[in-house]
PDB file of N, CA and C in Angstrom:
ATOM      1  N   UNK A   1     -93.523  60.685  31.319  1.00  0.00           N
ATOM      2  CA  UNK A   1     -92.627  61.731  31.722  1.00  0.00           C
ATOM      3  C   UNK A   1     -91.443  61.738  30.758  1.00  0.00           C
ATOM      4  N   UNK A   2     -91.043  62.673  30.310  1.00  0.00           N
ATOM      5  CA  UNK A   2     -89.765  63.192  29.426  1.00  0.00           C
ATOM      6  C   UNK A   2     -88.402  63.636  29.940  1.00  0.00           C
ATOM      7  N   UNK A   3     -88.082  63.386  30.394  1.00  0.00           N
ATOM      8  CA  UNK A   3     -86.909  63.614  30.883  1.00  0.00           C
ATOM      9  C   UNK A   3     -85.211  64.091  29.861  1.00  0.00           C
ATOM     10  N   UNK A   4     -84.859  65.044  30.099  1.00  0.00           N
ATOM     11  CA  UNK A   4     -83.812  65.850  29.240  1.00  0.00           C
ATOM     12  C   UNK A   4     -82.676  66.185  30.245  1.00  0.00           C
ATOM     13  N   UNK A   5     -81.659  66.627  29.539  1.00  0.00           N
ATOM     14  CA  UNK A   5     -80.405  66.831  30.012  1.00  0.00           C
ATOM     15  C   UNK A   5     -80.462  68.818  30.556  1.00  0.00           C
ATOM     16  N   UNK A   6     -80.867  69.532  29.719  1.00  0.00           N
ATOM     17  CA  UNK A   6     -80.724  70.957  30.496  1.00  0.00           C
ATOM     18  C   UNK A   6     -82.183  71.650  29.521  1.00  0.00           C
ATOM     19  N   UNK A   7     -82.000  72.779  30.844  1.00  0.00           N
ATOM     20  CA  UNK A   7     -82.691  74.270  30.527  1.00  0.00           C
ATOM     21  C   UNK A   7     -83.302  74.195  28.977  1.00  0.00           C
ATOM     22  N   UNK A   8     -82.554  74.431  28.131  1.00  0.00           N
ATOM     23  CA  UNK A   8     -83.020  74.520  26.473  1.00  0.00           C
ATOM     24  C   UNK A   8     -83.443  73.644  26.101  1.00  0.00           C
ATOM     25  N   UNK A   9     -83.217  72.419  26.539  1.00  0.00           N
ATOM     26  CA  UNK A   9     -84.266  71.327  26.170  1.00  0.00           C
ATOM     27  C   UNK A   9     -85.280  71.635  27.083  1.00  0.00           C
ATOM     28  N   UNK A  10     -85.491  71.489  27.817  1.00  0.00           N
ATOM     29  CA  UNK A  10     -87.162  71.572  28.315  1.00  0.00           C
ATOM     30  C   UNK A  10     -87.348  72.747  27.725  1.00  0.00           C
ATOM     31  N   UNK A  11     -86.871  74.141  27.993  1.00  0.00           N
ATOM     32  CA  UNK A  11     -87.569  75.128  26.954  1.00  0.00           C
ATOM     33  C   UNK A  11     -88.727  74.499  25.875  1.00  0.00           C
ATOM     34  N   UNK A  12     -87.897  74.533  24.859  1.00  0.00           N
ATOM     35  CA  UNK A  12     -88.241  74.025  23.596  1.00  0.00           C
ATOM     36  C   UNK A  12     -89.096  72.831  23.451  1.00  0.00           C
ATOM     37  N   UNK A  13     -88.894  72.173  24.335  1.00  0.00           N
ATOM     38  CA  UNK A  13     -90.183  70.871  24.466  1.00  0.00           C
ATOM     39  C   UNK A  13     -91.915  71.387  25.308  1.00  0.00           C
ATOM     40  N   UNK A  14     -91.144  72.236  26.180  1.00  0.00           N
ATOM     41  CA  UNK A  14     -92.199  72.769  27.160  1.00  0.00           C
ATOM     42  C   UNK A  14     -93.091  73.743  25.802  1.00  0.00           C
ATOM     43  N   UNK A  15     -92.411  74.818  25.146  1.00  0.00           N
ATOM     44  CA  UNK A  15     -93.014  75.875  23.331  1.00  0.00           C
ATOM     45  C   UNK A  15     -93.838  74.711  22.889  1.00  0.00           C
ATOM     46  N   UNK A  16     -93.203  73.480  22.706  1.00  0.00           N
ATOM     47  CA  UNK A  16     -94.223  72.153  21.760  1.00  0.00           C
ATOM     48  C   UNK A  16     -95.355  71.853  22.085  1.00  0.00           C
ATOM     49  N   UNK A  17     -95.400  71.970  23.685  1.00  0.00           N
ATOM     50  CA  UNK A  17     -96.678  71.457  23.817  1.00  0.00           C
ATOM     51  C   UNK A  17     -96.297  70.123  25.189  1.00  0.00           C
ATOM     52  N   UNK A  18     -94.940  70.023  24.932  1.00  0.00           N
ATOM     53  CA  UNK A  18     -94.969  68.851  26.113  1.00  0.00           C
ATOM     54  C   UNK A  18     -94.783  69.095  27.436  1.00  0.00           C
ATOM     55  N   UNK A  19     -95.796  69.284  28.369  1.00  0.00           N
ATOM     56  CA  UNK A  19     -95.553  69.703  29.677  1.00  0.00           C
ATOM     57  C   UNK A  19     -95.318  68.710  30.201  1.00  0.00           C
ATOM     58  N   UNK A  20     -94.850  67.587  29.736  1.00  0.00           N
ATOM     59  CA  UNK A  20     -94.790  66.273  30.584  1.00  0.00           C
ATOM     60  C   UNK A  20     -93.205  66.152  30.609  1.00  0.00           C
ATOM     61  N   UNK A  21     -92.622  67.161  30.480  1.00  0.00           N
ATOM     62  CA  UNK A  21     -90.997  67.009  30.811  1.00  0.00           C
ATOM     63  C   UNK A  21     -90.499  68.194  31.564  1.00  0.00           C
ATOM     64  N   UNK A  22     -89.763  67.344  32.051  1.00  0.00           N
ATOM     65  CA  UNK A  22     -88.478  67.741  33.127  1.00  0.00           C
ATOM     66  C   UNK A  22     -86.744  67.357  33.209  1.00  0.00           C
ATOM     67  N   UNK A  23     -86.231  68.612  33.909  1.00  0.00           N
ATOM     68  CA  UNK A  23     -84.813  68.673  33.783  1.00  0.00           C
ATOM     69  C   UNK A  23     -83.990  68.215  34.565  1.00  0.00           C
ATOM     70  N   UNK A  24     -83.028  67.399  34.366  1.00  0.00           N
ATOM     71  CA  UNK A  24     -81.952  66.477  35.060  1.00  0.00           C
ATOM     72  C   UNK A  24     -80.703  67.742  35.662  1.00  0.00           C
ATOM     73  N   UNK A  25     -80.604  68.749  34.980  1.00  0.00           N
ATOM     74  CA  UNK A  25     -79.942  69.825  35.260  1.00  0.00           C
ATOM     75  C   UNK A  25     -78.425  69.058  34.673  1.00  0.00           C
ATOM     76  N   UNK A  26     -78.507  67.828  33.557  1.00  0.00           N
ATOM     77  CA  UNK A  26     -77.114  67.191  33.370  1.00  0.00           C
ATOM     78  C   UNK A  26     -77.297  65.364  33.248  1.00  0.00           C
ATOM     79  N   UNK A  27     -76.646  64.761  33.797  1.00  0.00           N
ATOM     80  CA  UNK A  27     -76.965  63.334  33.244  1.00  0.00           C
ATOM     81  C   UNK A  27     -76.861  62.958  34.470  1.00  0.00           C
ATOM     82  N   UNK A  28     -77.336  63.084  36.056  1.00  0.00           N
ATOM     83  CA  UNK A  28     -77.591  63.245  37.034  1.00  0.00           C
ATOM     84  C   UNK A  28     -78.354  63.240  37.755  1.00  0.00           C
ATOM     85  N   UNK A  29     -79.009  62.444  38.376  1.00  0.00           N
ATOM     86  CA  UNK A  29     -79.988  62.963  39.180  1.00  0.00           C
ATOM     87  C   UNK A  29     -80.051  62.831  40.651  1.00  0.00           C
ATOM     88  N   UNK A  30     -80.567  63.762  41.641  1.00  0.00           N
ATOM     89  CA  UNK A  30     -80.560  63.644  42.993  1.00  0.00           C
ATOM     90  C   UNK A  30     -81.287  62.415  43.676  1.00  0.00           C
ATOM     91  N   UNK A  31     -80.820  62.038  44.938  1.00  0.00           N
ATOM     92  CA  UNK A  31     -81.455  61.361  45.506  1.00  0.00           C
ATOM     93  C   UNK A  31     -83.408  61.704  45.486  1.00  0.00           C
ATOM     94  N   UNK A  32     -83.487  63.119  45.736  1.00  0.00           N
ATOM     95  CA  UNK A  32     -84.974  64.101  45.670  1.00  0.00           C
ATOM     96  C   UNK A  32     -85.271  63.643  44.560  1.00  0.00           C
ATOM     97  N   UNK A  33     -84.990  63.875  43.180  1.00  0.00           N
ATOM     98  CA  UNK A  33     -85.515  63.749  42.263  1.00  0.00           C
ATOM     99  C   UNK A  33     -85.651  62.487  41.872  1.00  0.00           C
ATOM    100  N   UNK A  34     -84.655  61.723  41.881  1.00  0.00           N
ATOM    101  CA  UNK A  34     -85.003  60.599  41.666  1.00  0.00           C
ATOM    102  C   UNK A  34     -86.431  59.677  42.317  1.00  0.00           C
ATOM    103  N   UNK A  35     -86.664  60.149  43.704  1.00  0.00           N
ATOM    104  CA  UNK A  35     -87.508  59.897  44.856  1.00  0.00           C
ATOM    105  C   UNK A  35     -88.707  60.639  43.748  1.00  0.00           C
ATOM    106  N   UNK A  36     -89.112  61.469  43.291  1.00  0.00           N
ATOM    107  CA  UNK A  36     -89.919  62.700  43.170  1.00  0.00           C
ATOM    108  C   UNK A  36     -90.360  61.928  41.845  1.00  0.00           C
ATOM    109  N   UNK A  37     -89.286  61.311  41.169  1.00  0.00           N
ATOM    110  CA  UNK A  37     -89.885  61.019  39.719  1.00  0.00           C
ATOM    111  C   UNK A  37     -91.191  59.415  39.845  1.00  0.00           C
ATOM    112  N   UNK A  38     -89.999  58.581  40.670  1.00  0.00           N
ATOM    113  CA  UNK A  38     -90.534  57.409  40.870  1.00  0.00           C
ATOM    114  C   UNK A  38     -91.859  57.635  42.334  1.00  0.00           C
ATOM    115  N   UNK A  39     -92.304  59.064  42.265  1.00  0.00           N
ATOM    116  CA  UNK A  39     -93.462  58.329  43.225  1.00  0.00           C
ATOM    117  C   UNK A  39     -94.647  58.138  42.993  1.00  0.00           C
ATOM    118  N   UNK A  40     -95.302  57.892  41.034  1.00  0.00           N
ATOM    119  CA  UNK A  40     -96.074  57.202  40.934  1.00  0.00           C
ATOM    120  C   UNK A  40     -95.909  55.972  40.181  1.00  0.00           C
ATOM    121  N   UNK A  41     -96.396  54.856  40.694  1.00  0.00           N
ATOM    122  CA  UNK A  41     -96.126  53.826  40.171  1.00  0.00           C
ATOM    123  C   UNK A  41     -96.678  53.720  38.738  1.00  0.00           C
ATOM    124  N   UNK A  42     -95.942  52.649  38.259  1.00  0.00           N
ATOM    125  CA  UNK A  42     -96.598  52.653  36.867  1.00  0.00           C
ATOM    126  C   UNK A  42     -95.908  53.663  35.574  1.00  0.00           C
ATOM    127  N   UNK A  43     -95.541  54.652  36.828  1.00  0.00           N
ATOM    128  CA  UNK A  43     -94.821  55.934  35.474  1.00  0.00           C
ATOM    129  C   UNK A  43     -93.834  55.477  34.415  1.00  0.00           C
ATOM    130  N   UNK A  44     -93.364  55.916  33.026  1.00  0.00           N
ATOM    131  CA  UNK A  44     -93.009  55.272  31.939  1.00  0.00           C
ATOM    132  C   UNK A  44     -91.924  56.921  32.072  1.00  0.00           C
ATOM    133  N   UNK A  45     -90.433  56.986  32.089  1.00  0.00           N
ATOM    134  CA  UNK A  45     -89.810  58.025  31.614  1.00  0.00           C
ATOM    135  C   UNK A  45     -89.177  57.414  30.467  1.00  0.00           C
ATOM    136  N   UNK A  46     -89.434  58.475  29.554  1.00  0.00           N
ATOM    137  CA  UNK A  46     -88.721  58.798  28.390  1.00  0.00           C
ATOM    138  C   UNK A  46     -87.451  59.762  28.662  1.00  0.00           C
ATOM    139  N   UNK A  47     -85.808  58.934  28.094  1.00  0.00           N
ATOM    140  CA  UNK A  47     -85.076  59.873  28.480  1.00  0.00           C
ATOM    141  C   UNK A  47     -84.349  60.067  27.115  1.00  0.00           C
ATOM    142  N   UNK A  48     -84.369  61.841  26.956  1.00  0.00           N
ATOM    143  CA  UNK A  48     -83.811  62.097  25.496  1.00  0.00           C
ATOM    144  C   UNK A  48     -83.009  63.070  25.775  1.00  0.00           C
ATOM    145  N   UNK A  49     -81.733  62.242  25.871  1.00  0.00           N
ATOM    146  CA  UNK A  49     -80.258  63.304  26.266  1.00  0.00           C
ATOM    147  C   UNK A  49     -79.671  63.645  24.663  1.00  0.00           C
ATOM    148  N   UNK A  50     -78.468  64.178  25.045  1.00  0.00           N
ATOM    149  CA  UNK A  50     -77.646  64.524  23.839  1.00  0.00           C
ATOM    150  C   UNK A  50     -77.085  63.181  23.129  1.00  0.00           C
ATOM    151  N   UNK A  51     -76.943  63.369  21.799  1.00  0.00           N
ATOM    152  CA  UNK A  51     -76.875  62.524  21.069  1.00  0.00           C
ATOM    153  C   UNK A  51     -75.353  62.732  20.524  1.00  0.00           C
ATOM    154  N   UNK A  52     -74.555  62.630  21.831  1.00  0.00           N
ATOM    155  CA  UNK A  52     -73.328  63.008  21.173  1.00  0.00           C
ATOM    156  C   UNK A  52     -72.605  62.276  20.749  1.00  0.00           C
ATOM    157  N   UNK A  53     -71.421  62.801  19.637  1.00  0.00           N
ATOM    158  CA  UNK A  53     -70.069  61.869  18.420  1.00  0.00           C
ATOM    159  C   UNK A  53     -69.331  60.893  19.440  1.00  0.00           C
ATOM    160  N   UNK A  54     -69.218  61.723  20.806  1.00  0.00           N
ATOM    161  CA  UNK A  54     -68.178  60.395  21.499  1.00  0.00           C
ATOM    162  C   UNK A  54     -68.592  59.750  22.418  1.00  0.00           C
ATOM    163  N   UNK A  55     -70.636  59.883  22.261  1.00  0.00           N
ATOM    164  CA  UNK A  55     -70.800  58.698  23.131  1.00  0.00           C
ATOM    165  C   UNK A  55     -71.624  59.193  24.395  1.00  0.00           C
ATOM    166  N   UNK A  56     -70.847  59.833  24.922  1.00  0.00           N
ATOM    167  CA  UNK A  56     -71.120  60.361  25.952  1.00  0.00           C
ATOM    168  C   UNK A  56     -72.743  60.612  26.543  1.00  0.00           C
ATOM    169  N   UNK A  57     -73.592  61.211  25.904  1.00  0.00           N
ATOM    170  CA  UNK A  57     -74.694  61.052  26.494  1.00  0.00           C
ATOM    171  C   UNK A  57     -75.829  59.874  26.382  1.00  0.00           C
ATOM    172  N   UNK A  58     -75.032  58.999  25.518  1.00  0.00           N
ATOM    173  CA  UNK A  58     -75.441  57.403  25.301  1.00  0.00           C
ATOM    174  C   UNK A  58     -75.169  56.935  26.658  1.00  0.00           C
ATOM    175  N   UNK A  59     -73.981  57.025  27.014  1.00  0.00           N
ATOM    176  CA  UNK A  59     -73.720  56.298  28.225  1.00  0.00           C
ATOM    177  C   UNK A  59     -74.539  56.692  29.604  1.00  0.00           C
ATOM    178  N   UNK A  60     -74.590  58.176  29.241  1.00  0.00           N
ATOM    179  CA  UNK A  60     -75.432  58.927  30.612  1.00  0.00           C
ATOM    180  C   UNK A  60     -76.911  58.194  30.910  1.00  0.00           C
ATOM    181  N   UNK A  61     -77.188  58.607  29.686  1.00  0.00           N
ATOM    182  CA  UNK A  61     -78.720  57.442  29.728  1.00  0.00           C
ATOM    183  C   UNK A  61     -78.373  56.520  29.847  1.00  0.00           C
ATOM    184  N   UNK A  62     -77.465  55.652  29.484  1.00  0.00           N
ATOM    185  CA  UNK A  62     -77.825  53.546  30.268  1.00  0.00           C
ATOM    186  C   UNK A  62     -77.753  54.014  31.267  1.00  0.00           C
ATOM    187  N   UNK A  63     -76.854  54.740  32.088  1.00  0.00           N
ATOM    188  CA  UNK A  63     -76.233  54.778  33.168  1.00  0.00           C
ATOM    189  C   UNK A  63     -77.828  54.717  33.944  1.00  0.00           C
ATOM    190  N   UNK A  64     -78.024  56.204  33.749  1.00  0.00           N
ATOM    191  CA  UNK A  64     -79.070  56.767  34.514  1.00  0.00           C
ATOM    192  C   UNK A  64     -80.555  55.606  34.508  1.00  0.00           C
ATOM    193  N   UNK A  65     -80.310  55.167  33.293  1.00  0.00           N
ATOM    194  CA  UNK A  65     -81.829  54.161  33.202  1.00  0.00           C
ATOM    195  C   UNK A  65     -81.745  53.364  34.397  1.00  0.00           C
ATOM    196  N   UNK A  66     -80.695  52.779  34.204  1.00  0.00           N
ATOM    197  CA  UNK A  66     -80.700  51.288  35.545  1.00  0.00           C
ATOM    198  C   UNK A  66     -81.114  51.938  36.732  1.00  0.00           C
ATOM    199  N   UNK A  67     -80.565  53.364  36.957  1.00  0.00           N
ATOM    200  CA  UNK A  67     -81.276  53.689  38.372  1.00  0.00           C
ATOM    201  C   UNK A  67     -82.491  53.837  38.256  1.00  0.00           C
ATOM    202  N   UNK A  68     -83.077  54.307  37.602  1.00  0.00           N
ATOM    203  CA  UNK A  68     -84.714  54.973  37.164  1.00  0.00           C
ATOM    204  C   UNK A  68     -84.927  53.085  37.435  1.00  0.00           C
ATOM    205  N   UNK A  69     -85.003  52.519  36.763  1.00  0.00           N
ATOM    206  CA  UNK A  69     -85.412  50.974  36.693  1.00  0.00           C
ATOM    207  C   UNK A  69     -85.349  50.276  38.190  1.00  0.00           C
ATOM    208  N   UNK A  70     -84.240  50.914  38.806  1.00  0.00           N
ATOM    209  CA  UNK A  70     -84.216  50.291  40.310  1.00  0.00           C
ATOM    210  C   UNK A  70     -84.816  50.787  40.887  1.00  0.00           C
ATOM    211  N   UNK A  71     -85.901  51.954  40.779  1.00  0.00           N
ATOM    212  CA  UNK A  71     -86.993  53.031  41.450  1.00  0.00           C
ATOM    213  C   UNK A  71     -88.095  52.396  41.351  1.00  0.00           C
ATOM    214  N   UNK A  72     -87.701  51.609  40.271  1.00  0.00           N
ATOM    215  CA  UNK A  72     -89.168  51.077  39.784  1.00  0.00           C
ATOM    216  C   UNK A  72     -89.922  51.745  38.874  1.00  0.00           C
ATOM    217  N   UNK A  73     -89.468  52.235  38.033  1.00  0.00           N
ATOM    218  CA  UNK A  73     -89.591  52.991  36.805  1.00  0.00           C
ATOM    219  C   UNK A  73     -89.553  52.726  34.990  1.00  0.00           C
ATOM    220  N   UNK A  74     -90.817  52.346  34.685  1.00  0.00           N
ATOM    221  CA  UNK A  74     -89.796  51.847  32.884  1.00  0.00           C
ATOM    222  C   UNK A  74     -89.370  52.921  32.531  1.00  0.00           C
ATOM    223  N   UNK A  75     -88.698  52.734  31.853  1.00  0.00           N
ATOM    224  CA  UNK A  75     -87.789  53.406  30.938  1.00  0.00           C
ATOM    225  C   UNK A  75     -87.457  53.154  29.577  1.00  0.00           C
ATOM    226  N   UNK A  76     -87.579  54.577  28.737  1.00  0.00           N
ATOM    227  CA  UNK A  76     -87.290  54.195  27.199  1.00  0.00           C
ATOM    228  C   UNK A  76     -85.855  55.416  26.976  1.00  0.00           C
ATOM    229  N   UNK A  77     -85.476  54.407  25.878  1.00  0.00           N
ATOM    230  CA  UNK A  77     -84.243  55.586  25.597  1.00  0.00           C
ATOM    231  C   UNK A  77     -84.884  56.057  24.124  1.00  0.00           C
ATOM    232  N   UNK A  78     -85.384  58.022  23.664  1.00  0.00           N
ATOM    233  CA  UNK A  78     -85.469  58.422  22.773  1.00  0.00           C
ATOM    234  C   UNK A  78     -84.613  58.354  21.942  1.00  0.00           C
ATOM    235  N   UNK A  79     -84.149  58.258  20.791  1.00  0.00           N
ATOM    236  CA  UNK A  79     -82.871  58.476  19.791  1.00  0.00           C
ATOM    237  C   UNK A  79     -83.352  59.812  19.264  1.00  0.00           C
ATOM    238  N   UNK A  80     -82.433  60.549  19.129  1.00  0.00           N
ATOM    239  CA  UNK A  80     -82.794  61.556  18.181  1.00  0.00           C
ATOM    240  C   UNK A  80     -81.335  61.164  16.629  1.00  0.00           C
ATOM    241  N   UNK A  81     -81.506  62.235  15.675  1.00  0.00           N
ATOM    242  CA  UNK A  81     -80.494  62.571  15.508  1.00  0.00           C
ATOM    243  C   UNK A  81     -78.825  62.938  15.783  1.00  0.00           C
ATOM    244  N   UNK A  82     -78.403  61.914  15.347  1.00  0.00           N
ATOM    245  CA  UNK A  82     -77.002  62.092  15.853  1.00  0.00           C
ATOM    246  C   UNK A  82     -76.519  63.612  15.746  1.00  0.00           C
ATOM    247  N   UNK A  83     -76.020  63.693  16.890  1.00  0.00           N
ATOM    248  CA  UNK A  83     -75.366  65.376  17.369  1.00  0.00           C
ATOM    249  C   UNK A  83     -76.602  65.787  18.162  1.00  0.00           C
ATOM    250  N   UNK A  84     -77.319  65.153  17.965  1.00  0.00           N
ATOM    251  CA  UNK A  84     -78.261  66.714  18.312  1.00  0.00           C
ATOM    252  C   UNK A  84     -78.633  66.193  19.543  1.00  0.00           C
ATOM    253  N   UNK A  85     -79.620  67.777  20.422  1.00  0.00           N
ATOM    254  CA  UNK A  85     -80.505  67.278  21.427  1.00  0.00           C
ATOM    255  C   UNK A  85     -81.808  67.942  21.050  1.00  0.00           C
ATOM    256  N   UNK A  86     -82.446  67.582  22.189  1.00  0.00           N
ATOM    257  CA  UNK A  86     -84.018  68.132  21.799  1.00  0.00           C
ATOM    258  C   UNK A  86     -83.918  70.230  21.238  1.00  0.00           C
ATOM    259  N   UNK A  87     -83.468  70.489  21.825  1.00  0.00           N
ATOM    260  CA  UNK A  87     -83.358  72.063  21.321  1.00  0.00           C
ATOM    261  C   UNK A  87     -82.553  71.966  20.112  1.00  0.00           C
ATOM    262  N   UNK A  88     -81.468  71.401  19.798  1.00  0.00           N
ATOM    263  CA  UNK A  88     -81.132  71.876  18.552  1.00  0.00           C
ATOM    264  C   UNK A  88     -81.843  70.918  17.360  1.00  0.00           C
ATOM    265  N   UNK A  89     -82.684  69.817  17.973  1.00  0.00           N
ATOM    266  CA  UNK A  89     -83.611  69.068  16.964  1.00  0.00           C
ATOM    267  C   UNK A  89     -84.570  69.877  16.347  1.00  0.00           C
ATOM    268  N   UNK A  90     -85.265  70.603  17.403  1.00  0.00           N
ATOM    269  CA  UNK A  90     -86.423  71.985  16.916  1.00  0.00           C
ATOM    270  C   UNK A  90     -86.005  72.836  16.629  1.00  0.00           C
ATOM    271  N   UNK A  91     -84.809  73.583  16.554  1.00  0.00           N
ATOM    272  CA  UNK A  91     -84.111  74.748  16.200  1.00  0.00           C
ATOM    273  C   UNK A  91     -83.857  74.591  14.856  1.00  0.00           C
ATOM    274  N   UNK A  92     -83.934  73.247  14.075  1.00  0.00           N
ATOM    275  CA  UNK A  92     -83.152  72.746  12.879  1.00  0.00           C
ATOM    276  C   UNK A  92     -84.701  72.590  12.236  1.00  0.00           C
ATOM    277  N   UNK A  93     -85.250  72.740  12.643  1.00  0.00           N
ATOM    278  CA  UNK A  93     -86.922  72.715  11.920  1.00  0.00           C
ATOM    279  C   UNK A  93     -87.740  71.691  12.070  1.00  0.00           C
ATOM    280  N   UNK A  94     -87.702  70.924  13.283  1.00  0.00           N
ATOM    281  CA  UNK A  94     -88.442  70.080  13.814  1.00  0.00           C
ATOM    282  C   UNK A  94     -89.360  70.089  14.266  1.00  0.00           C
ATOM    283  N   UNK A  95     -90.937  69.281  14.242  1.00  0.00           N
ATOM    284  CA  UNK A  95     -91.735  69.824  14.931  1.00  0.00           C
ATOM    285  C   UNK A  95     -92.266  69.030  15.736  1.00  0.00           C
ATOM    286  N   UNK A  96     -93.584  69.224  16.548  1.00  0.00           N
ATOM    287  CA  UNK A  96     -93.988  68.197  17.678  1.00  0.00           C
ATOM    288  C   UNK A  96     -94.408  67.010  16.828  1.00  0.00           C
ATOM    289  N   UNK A  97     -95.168  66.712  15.700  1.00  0.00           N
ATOM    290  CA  UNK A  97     -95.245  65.991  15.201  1.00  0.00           C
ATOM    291  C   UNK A  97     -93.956  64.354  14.848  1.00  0.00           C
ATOM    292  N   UNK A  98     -93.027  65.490  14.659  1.00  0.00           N
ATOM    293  CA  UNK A  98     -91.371  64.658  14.609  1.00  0.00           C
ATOM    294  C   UNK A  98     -91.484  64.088  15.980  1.00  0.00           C
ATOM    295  N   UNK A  99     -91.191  64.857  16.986  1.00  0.00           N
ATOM    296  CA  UNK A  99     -90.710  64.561  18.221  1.00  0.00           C
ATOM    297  C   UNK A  99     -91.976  63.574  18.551  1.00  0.00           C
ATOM    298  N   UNK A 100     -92.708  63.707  18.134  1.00  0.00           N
ATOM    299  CA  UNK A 100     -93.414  62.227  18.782  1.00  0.00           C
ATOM    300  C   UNK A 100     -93.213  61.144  17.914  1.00  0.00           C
ATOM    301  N   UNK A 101     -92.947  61.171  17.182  1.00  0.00           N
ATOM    302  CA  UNK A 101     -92.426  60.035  16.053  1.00  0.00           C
ATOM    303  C   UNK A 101     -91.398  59.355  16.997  1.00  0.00           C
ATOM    304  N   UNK A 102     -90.634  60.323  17.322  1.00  0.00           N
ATOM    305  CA  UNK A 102     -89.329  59.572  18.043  1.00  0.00           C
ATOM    306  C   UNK A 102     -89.572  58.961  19.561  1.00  0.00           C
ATOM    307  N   UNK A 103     -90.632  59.533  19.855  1.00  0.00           N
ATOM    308  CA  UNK A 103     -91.080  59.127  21.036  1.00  0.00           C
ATOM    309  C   UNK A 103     -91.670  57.532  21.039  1.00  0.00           C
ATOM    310  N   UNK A 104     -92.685  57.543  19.833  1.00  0.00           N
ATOM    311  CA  UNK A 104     -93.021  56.259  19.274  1.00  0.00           C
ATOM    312  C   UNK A 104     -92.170  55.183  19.198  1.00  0.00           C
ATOM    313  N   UNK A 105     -90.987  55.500  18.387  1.00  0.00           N
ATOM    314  CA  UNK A 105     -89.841  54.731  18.389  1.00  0.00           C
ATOM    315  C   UNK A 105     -88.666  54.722  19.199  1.00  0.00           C
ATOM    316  N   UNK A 106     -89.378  55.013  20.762  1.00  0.00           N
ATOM    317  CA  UNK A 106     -87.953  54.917  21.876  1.00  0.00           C
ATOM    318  C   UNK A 106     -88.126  53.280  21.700  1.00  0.00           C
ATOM    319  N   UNK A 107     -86.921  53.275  22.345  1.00  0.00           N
ATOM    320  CA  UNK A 107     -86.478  51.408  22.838  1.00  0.00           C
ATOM    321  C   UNK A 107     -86.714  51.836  23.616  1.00  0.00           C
ATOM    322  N   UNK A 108     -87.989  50.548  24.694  1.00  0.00           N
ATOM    323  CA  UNK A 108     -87.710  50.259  26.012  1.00  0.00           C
ATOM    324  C   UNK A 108     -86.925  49.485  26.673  1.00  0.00           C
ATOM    325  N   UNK A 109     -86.588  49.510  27.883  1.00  0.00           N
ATOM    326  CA  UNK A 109     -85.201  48.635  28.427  1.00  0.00           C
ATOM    327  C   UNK A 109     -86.162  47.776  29.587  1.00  0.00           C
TER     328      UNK A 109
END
């Protein structure tokens, strides 16, 4: 499972080919969703937020991992390109090929 921060990222991942992602609507997630993500065991989320200058969606993901992890969930953190997120990674001429590269090279926690 792929997991992203908004709307234009799943867009643009969903155009690639990856139907295996879904939207946090933010660096957030509900009690529901959280429940919804972790109810098969075994599941592996990949989470590829914004890659922002001050940090900020670095932190969203640790944050968010430890809960995913207390669901009982592994978890990898994607890196992309600094600044970017998944929509402006493919907007900049990226293709699914890339994006699984990076997928390859998440850290798991």
């Amino acid at each position: 499972m792929i997991l992203v921060e908004g709307l234009f990222d799943l867009a643009v991942l969903w155009q690639a080919g990856f139907r295996n992602t879904t939207c946090a609507f933010g660096t957030h997630l509900t009690a529901t969703q959280l429940r919804q993500l972790s109810d098969s065991s075994g599941r592996r989320v990949y989470l590829v937020f914004d890659q922002d200058e001050n940090q900020a969606g670095q932190r969203a993901s640790q944050a968010l991992a430890g809960r995913l992890q207390q669901a009982g969930l592994a978890v990898s953190l994607v890196q992309l390109p600094a600044g970017q997120d998944p929509n402006s990674y493919f907007v900049r001429g990226a293709g699914a090929a890339d994006f699984i590269l990076c997928l390859q090279g998440a850290q798991p926690l």
